[in-house]
Protein backbone atom coordinates (compact mmCIF):
# COMPACT_ATOMS: atom_id res chain seq x y z
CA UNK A 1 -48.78 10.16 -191.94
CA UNK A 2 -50.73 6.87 -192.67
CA UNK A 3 -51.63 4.88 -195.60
CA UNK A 4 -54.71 5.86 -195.19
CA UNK A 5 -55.13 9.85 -195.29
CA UNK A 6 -52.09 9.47 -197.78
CA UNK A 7 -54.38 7.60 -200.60
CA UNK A 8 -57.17 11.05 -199.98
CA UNK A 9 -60.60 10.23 -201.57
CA UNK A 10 -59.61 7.07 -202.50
CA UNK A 11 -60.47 5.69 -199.48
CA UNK A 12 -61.53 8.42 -197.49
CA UNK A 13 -64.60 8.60 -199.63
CA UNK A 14 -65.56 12.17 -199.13
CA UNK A 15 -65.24 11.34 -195.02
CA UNK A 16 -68.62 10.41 -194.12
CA UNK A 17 -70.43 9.23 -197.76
CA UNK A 18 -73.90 8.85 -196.53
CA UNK A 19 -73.75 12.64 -195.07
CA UNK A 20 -72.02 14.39 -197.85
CA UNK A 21 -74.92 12.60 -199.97
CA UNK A 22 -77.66 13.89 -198.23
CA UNK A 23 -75.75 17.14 -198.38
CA UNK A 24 -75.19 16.70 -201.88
CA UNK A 25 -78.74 16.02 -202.74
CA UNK A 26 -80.23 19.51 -200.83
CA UNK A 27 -77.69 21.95 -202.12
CA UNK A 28 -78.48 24.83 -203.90
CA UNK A 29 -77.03 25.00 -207.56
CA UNK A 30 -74.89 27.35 -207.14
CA UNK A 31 -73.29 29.71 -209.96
CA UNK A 32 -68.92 28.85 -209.89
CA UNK A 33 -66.28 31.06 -210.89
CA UNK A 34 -62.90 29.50 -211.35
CA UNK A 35 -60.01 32.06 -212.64
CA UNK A 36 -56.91 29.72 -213.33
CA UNK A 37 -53.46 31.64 -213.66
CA UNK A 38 -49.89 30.40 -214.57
CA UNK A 39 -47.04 30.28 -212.89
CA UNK A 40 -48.01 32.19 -210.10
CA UNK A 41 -45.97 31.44 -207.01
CA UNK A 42 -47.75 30.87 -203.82
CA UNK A 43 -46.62 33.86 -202.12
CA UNK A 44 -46.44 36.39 -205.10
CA UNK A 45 -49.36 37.78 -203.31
CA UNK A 46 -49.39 41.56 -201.96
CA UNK A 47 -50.65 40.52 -198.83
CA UNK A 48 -47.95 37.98 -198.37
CA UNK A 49 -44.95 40.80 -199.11
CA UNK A 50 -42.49 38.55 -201.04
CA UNK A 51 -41.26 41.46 -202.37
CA UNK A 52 -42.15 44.77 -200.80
CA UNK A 53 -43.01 46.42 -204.08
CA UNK A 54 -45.59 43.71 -205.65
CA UNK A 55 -49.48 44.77 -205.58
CA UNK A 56 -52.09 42.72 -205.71
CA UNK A 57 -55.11 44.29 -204.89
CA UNK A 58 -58.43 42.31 -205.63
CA UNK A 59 -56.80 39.45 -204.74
CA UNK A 60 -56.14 40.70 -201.66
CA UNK A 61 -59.54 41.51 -201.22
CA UNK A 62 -60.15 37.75 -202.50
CA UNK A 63 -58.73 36.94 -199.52
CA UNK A 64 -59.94 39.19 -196.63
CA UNK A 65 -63.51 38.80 -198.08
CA UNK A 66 -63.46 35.25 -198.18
CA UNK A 67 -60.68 32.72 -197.98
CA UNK A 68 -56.73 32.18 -197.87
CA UNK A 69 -55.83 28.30 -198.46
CA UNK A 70 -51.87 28.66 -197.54
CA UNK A 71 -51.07 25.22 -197.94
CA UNK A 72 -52.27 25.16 -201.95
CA UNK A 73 -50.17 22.92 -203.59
CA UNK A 74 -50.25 21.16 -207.47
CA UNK A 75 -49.54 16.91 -207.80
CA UNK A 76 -46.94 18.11 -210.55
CA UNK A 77 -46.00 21.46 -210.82
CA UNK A 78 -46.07 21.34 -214.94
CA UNK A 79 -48.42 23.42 -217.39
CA UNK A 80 -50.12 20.02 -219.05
CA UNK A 81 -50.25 17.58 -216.01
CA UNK A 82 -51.44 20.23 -213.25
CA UNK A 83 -54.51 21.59 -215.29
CA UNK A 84 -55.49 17.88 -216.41
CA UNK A 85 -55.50 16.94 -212.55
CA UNK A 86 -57.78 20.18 -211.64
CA UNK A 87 -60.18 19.11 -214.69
CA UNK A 88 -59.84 15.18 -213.79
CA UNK A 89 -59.09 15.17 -209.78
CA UNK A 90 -56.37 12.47 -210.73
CA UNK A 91 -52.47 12.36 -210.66
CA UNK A 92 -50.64 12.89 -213.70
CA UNK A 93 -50.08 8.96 -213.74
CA UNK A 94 -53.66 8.03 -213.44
CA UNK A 95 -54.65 10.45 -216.09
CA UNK A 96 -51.56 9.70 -218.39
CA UNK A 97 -50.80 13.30 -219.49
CA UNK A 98 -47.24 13.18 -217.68
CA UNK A 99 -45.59 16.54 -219.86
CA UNK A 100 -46.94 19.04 -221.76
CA UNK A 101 -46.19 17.09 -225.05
CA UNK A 102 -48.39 14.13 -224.16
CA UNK A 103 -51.80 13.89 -225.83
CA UNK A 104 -55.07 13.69 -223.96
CA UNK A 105 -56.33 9.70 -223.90
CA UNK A 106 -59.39 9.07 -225.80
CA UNK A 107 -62.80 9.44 -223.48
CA UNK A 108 -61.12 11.30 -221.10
CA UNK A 109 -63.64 13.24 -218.53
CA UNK A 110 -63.88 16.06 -216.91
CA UNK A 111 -66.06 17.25 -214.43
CA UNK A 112 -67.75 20.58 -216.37
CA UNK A 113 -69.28 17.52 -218.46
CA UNK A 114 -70.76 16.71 -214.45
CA UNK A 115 -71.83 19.85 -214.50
CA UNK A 116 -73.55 19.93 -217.67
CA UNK A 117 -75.69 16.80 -216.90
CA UNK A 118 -76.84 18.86 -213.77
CA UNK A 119 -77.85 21.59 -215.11
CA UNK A 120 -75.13 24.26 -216.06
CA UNK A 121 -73.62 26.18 -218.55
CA UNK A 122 -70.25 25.97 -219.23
CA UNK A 123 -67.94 28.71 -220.63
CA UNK A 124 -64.02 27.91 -220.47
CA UNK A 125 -61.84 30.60 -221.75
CA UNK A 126 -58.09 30.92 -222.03
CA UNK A 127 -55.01 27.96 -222.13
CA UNK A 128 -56.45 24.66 -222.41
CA UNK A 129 -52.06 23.32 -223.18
CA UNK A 130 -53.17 19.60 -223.30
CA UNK A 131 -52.26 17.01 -226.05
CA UNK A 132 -49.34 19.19 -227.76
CA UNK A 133 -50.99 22.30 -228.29
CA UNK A 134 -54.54 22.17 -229.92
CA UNK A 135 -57.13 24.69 -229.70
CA UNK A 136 -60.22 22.72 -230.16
CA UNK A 137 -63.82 23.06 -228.05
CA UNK A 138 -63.90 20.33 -225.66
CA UNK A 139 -66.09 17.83 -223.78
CA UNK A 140 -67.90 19.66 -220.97
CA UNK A 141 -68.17 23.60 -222.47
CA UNK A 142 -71.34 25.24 -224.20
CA UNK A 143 -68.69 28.14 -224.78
CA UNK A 144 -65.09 28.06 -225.70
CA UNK A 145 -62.36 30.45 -226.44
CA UNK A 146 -59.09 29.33 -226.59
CA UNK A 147 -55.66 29.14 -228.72
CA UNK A 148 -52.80 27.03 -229.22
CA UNK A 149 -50.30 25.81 -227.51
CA UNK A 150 -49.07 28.57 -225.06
CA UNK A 151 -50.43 31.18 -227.33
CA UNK A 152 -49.30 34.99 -226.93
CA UNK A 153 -49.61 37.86 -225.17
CA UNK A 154 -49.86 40.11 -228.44
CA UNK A 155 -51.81 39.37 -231.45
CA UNK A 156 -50.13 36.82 -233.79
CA UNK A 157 -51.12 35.17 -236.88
CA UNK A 158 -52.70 31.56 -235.32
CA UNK A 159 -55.29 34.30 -233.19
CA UNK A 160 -58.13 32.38 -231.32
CA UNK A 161 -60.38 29.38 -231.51
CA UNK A 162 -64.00 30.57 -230.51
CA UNK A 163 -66.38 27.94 -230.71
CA UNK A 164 -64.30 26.25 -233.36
CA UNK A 165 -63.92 28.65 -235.78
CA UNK A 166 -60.51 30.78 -235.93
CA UNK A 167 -61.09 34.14 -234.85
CA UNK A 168 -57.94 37.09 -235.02
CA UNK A 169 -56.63 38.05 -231.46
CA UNK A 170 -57.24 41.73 -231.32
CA UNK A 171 -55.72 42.84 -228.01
CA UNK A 172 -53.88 42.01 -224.83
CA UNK A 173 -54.70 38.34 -224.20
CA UNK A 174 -55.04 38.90 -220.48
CA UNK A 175 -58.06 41.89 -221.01
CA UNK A 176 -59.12 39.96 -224.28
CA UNK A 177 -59.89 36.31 -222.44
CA UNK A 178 -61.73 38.95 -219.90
CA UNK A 179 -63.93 40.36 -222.22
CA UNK A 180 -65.10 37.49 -223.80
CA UNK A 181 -65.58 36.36 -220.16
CA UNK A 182 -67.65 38.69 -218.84
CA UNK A 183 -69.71 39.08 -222.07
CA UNK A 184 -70.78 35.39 -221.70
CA UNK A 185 -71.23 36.18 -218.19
CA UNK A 186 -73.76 38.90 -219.07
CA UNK A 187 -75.41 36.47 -221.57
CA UNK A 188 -76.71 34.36 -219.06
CA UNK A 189 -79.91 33.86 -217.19
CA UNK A 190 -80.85 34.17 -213.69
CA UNK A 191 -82.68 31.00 -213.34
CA UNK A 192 -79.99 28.57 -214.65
CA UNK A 193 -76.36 27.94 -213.01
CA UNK A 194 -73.62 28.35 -214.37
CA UNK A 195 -69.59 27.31 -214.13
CA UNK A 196 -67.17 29.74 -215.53
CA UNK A 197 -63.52 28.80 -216.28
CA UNK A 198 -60.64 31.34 -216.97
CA UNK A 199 -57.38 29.96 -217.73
CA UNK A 200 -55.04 33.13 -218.07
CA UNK A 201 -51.90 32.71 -219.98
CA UNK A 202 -50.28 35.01 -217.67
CA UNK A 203 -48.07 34.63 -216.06
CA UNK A 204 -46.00 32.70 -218.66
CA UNK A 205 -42.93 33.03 -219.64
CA UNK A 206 -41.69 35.11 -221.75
CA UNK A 207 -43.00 37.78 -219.40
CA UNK A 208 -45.16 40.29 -221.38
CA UNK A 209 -47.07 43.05 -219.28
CA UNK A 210 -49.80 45.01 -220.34
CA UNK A 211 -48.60 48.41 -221.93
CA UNK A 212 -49.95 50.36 -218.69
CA UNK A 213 -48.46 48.67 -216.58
CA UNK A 214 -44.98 48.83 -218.67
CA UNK A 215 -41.72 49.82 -216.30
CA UNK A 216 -44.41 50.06 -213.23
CA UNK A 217 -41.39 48.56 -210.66
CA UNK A 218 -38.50 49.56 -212.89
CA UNK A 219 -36.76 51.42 -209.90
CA UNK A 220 -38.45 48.63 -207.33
CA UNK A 221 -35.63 47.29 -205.26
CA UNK A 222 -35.60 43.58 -205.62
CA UNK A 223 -34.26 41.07 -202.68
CA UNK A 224 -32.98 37.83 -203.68
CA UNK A 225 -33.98 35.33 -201.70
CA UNK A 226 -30.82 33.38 -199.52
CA UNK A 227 -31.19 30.23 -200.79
CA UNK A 228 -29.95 31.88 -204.05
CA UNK A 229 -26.05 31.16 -202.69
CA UNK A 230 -24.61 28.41 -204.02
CA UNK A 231 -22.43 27.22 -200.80
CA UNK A 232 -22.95 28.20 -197.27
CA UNK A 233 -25.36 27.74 -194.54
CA UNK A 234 -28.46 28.15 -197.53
CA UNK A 235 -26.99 25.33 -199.64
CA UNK A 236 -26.06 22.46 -197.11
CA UNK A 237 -25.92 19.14 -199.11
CA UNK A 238 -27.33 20.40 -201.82
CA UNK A 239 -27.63 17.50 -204.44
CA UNK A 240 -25.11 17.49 -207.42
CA UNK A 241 -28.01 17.95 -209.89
CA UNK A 242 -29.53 21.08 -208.40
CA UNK A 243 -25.81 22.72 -208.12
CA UNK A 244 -25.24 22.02 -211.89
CA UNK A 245 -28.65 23.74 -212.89
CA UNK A 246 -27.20 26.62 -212.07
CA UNK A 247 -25.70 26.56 -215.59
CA UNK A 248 -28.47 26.27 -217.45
CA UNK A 249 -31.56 27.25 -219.01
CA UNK A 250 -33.60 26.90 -216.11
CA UNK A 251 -30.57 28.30 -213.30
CA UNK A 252 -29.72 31.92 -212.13
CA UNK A 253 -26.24 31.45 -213.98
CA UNK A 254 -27.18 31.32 -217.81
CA UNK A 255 -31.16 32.32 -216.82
CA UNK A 256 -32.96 31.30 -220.45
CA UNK A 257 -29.12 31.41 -222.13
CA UNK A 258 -29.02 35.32 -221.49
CA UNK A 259 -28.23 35.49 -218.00
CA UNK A 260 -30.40 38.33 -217.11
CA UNK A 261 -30.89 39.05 -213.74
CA UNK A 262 -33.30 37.85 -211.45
CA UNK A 263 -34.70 40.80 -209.88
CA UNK A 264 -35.28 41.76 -213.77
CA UNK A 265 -36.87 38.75 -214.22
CA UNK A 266 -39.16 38.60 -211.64
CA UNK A 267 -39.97 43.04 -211.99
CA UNK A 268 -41.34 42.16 -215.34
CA UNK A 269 -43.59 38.55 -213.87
CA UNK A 270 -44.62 41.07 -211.92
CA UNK A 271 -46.10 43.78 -213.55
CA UNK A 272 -47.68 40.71 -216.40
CA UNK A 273 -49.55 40.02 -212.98
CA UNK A 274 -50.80 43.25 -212.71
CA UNK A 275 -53.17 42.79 -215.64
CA UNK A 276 -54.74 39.29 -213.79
CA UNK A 277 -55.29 41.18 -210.65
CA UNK A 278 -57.17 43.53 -212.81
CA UNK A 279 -59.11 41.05 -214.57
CA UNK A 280 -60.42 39.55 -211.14
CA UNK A 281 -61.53 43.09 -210.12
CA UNK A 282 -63.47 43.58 -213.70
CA UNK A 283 -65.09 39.74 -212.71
CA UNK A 284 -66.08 41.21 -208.75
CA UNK A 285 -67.47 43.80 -210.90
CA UNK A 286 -69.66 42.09 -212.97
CA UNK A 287 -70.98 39.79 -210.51
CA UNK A 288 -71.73 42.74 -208.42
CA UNK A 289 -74.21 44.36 -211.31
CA UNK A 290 -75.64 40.99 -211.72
CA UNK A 291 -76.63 40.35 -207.82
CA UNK A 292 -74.47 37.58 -207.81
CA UNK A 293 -71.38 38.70 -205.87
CA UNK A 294 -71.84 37.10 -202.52
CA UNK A 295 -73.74 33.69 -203.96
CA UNK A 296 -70.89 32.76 -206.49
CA UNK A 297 -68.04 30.36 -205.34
CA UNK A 298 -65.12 32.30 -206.50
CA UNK A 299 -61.63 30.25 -206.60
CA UNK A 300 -58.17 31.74 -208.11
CA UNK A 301 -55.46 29.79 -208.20
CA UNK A 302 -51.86 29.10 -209.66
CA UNK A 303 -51.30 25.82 -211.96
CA UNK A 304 -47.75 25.79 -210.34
CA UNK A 305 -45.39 27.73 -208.61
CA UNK A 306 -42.09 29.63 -210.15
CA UNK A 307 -38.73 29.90 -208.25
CA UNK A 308 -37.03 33.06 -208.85
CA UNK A 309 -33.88 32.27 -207.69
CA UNK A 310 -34.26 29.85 -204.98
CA UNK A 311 -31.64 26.80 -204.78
CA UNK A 312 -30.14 28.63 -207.45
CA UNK A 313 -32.85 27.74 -209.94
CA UNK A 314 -35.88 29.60 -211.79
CA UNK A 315 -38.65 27.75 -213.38
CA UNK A 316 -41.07 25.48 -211.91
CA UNK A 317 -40.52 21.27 -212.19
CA UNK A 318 -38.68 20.25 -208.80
CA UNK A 319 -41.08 19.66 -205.69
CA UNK A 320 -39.36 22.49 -204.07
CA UNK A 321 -41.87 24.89 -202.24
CA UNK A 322 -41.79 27.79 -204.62
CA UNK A 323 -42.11 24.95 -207.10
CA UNK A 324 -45.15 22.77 -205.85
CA UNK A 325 -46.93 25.30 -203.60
CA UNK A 326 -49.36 27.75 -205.30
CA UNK A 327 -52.09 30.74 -204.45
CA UNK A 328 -55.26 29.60 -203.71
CA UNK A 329 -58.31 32.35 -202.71
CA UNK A 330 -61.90 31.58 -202.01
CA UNK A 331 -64.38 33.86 -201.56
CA UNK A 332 -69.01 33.05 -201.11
CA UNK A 333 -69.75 34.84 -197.87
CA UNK A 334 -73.14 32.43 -198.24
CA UNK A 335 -71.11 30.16 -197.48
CA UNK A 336 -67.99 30.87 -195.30
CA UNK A 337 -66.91 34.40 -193.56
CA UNK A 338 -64.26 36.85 -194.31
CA UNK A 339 -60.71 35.98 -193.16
CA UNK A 340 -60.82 32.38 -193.38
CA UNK A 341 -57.37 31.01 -193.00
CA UNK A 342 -57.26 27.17 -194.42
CA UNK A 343 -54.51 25.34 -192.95
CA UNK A 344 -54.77 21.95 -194.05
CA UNK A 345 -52.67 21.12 -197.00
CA UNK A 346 -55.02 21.30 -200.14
CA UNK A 347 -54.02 20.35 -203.97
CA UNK A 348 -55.33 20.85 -207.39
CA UNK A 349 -56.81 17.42 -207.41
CA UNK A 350 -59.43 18.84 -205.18
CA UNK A 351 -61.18 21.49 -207.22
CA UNK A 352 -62.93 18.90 -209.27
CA UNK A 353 -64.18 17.21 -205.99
CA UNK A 354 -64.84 20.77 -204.42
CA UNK A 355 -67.01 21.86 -207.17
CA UNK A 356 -69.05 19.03 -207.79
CA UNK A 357 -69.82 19.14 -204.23
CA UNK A 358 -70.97 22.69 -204.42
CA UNK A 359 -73.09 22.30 -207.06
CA UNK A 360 -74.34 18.92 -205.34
CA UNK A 361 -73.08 16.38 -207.76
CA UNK A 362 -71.67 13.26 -206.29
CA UNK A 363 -67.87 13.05 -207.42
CA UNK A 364 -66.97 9.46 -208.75
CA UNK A 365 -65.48 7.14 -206.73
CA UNK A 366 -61.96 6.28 -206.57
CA UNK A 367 -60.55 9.29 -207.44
CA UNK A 368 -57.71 11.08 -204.93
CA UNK A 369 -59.41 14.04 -204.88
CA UNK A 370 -61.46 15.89 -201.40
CA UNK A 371 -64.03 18.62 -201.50
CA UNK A 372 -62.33 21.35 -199.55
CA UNK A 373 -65.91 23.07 -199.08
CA UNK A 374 -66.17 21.89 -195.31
CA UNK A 375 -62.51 23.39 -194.89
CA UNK A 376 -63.88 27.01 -196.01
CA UNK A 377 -66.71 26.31 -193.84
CA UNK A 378 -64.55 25.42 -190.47
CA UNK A 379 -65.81 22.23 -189.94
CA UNK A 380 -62.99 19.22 -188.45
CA UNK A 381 -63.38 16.29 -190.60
CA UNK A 382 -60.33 13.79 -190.83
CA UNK A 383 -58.20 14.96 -193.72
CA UNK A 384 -54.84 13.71 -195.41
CA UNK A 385 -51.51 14.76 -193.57
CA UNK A 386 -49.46 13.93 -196.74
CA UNK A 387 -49.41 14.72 -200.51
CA UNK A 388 -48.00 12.70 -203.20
CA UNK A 389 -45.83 14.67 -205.86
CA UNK A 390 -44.34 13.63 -209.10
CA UNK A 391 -42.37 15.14 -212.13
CA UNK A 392 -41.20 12.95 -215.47
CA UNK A 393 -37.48 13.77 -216.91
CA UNK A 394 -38.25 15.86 -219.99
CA UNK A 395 -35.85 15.42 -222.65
CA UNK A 396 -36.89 18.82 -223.90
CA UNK A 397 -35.37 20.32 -220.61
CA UNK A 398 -33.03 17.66 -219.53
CA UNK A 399 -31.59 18.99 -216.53
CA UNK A 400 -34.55 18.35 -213.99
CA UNK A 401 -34.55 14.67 -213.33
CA UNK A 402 -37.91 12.46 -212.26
CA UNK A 403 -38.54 12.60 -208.55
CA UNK A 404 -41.65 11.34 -206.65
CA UNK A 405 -42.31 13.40 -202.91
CA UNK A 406 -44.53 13.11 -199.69
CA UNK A 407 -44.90 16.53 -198.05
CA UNK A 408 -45.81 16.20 -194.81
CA UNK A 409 -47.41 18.77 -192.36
CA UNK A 410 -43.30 18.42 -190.83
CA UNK A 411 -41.10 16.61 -192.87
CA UNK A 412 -40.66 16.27 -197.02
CA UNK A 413 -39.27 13.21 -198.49
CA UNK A 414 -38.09 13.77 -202.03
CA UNK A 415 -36.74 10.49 -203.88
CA UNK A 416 -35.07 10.64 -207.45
CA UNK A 417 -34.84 8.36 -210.27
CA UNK A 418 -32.25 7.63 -213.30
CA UNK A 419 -29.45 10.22 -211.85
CA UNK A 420 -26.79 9.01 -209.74
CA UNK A 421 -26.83 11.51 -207.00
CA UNK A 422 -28.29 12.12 -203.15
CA UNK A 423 -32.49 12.30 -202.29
CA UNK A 424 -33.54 15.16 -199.97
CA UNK A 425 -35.26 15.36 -196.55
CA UNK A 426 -36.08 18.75 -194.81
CA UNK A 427 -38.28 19.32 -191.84
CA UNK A 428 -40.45 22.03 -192.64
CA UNK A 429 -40.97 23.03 -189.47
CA UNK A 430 -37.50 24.09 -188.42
CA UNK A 431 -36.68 24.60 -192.05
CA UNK A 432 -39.51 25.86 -194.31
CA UNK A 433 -37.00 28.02 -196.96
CA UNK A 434 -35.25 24.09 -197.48
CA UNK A 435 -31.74 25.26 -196.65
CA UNK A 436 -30.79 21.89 -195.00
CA UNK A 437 -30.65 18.32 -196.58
CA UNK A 438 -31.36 16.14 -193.36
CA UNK A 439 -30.93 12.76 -195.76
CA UNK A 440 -27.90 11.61 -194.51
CA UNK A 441 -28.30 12.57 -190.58
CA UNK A 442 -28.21 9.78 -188.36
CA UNK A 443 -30.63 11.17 -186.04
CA UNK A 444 -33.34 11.22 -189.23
CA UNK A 445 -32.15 8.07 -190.22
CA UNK A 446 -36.06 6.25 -189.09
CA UNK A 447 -37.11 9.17 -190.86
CA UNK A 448 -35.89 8.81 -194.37
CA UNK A 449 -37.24 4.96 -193.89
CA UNK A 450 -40.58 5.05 -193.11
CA UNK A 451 -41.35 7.88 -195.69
CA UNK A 452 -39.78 5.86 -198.40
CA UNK A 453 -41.83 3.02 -197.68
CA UNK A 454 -45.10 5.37 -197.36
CA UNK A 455 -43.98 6.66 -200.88
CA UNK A 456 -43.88 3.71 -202.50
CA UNK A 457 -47.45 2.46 -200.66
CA UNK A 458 -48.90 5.24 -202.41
CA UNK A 459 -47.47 5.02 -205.43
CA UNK A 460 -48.46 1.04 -205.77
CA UNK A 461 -52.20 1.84 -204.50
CA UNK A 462 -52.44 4.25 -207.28
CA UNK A 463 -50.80 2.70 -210.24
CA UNK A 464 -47.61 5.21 -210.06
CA UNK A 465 -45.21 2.09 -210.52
CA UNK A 466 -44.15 2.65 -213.67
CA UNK A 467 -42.15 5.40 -215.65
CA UNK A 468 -43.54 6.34 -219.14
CA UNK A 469 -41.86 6.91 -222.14
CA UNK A 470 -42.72 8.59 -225.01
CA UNK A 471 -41.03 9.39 -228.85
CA UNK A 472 -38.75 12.48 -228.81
CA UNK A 473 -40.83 15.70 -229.44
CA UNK A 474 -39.94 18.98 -229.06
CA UNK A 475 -36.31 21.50 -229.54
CA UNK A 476 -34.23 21.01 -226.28
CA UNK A 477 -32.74 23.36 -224.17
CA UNK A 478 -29.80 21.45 -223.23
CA UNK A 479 -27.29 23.71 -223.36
CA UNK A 480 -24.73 25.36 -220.85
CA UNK A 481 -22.25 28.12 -220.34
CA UNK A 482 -18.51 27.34 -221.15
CA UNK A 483 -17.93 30.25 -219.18
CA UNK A 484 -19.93 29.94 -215.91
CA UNK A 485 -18.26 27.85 -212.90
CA UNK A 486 -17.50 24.25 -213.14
CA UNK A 487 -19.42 21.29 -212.51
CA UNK A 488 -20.56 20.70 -209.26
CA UNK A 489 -18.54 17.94 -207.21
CA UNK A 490 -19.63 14.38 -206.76
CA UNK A 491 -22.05 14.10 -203.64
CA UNK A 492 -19.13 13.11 -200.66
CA UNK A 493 -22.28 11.37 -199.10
CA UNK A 494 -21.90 8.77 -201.83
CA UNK A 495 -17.70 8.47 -202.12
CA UNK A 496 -15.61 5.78 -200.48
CA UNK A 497 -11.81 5.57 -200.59
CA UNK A 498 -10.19 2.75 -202.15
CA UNK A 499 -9.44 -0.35 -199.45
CA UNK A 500 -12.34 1.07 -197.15
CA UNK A 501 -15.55 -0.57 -196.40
């Protein structure tokens, strides 16, 4: 892992500029679906049997028609910060919008506005979630349906924003945001491209499903995953903050204050999904009548991931795997086959990048962000072996400090700051559920070293040297169970008898 493939299209420069120009300048136009969910884990997939029960049908067939990218992974694994990165190609500290409170900075740019100057139509539909909850149209989108905030599963008094006038929610926001979607769909003509963009609500907490899919996995036998234990072989030096999240609103002890359990939990995130799975189907559909099918770039994808239980924790936040790592399916048999496997490790800074180059607009320079295309397309071009992640302490959910990561193709390096408590190293490799905290072996020791100092290379070539702070905003959920065990110990890495060096 070098300075180098660590910094991405920043200095990479799309590997080979004068080629991907020339490449750029002959490509067809071509039509781009991108279906945007939330929350969804990287492996709540039915093809990747995290849970027996869990069925995901068209995007399974996303994948064995077209493309499986199973190293998918967001730059901050936050509502607000991961969808500005897809629509900027930046980190959350180049683009500023660090937590879902933070407003969007004025002349911010995103790459449907790209698209527009090329030549397409632009529909977004669904969860915008940036700058505190507006439901505005914004730069880049002939069409736009949206709501506030998180907005609901069910209809609700604040309803819809379609084309900036407020419009009541009628239905089930997952079929709704679909219908609207493939109507605009329908509305357009053969002879212009165009770039679709669904951002689902689902799967958002507080898990809502469909009615028809209602008590689908209520007798489903859930398995809770062994990093779940709190001690033991799954929990070796675990740090002192992750222990104490337990008890809290984001831990399996006091699980959003009611303590429910997990395998509820996830039953019900499970059969919201059901309804997204379905909506992709009704989109294969469509394109299908429309003779499109097999000439759109399809992508689906997660804005984060969601631990259910892992480390003791549920939620999103940390740079944990079920945390950082998402779903990512790809599917244009004009352009790449059936069964494509993608192995390199691939992040929602790169849609932006990956799009533009589809539709063959040159990206702008300087940003982080690669075009994945020649991935999907099996071609070896030099590629980063490391990805930068960072979360911000929220005061709103206090218990998840600020860490920056490298993830490696082997080893992850995650470094905390403001808490007084132990970083993390695992190798993936020998470790990939994260069971063991290698930050204190000797024999890693070289290690821990030169991925701090590639960390902090990174984070001073991009302008990452800094922690922001913003007024107080927000309710907090601060609170924790009088009743549930004890604070965790101090770290014994960091603890020194008195009179010993």
């Amino acid at each position: 892992m070098d300075r180098r493939t660590l910094l991405g299209g920043a200095l990479l420069a799309g590997v080979g500029s004068a080629g991907l120009a020339r490449a750029q300048q002959s490509a067809k136009r071509r039509n781009i679906l991108f279906i945007l969910s939330d929350d969804h884990r990287f492996d709540a997939l039915g093809f990747m049997q995290v849970q027996k029960f869990l069925e995901t049908p068209n995007m399974d067939r996303l994948a064995h028609e077209g493309a499986h990218l199973k190293n998918a992974f967001v730059t901050t694994a936050l509502c607000s910060p991961s969808r500005a990165s897809i629509l900027t190609g930046k980190y959350a500290h180049q683009h500023k919008i660090v937590d879902n409170n933070t407003p969007m900075q004025p002349g911010m740019e995103f790459f449907p506005q790209y698209l527009q100057k090329a030549g397409y139509k632009t529909g977004f539909f669904g969860k915008w979630h940036m700058g505190n909850g507006g439901d505005e149209p914004q730069a880049g989108f002939d069409k736009w349906v949206s709501f506030r905030g998180q907005g609901n599963y069910l209809p609700a008094p604040a309803g819809l924003n379609v084309d900036g006038k407020k419009v009541p929610q009628k239905g089930y926001i997952t079929d709704e945001l679909t219908d609207y979607a493939v109507e605009w769909l329908n509305a357009r003509s053969k002879t212009e491209p165009w770039f679709l963009y669904l951002s689902h609500k689902a799967v958002h907490s507080a898990f809502i499903p469909a009615d028809r899919h209602k008590g689908k996995y209520k007798d489903a036998v859930f398995t809770p995953p062994a990093t779940m234990d709190a001690t033991g072989d799954m929990a070796r030096n675990r740090p002192m903050w992750v222990q104490n999240q337990r008890n809290s609103f984001h831990g399996v002890d006091f699980s959003y204050y009611e303590g429910k359990p997990i395998g509820e939990i996830f039953k019900t995130y499970a059969e919201t999904l059901l309804a997204v799975d379905e909506s992709i189907g009704r989109l294969l559909e469509t394109l299908k009548q429309r003779g499109e099918l097999d000439s759109t770039l399809i992508v689906y994808m997660g804005d984060n991931g969601f631990a259910f239980g892992e480390h003791g924790l549920i939620d999103k936040r940390t740079a944990y795997e079920e945390s950082m790592r998402v779903p990512m399916l790809a599917r244009c048999p004009e352009l790449f086959p059936g069964g494509t496997v993608v192995k390199e490790v691939v992040a929602n800074i790169d849609i932006m990048p990956t799009f533009l180059q589809t539709a063959g607009v040159e990206s702008p320079k300087g940003i982080p962000g690669l075009s994945f295309l020649p991935l999907l397309q099996g071609k070896k071009l030099e590629w980063r072996d490391g990805l930068l992640y960072e979360y911000y302490w929220e005061r709103n959910f206090p218990m998840t400090p600020t860490m920056h990561a490298l993830r490696g193709a082997k080893f992850k390096y995650i470094h905390y700051y403001g808490i007084w408590d132990i970083d993390e190293l695992y190798d993936l490799d020998e470790d990939p559920h994260e069971t063991n905290n290698l930050i204190s072996n000797e024999k890693y020791k070289d290690v821990v070293q030169r991925m701090n100092k590639q960390l902090f290379d990174v984070m001073q070539d991009t302008g990452a040297m800094s922690i922001p702070l913003f007024r107080d905003s927000g309710g907090q959920s601060n609170r924790r169970n009088p009743n549930s065990p004890a604070p965790a110990p101090f770290p014994s890495d960091l603890t020194k008898p008195v009179g010993k060096p």
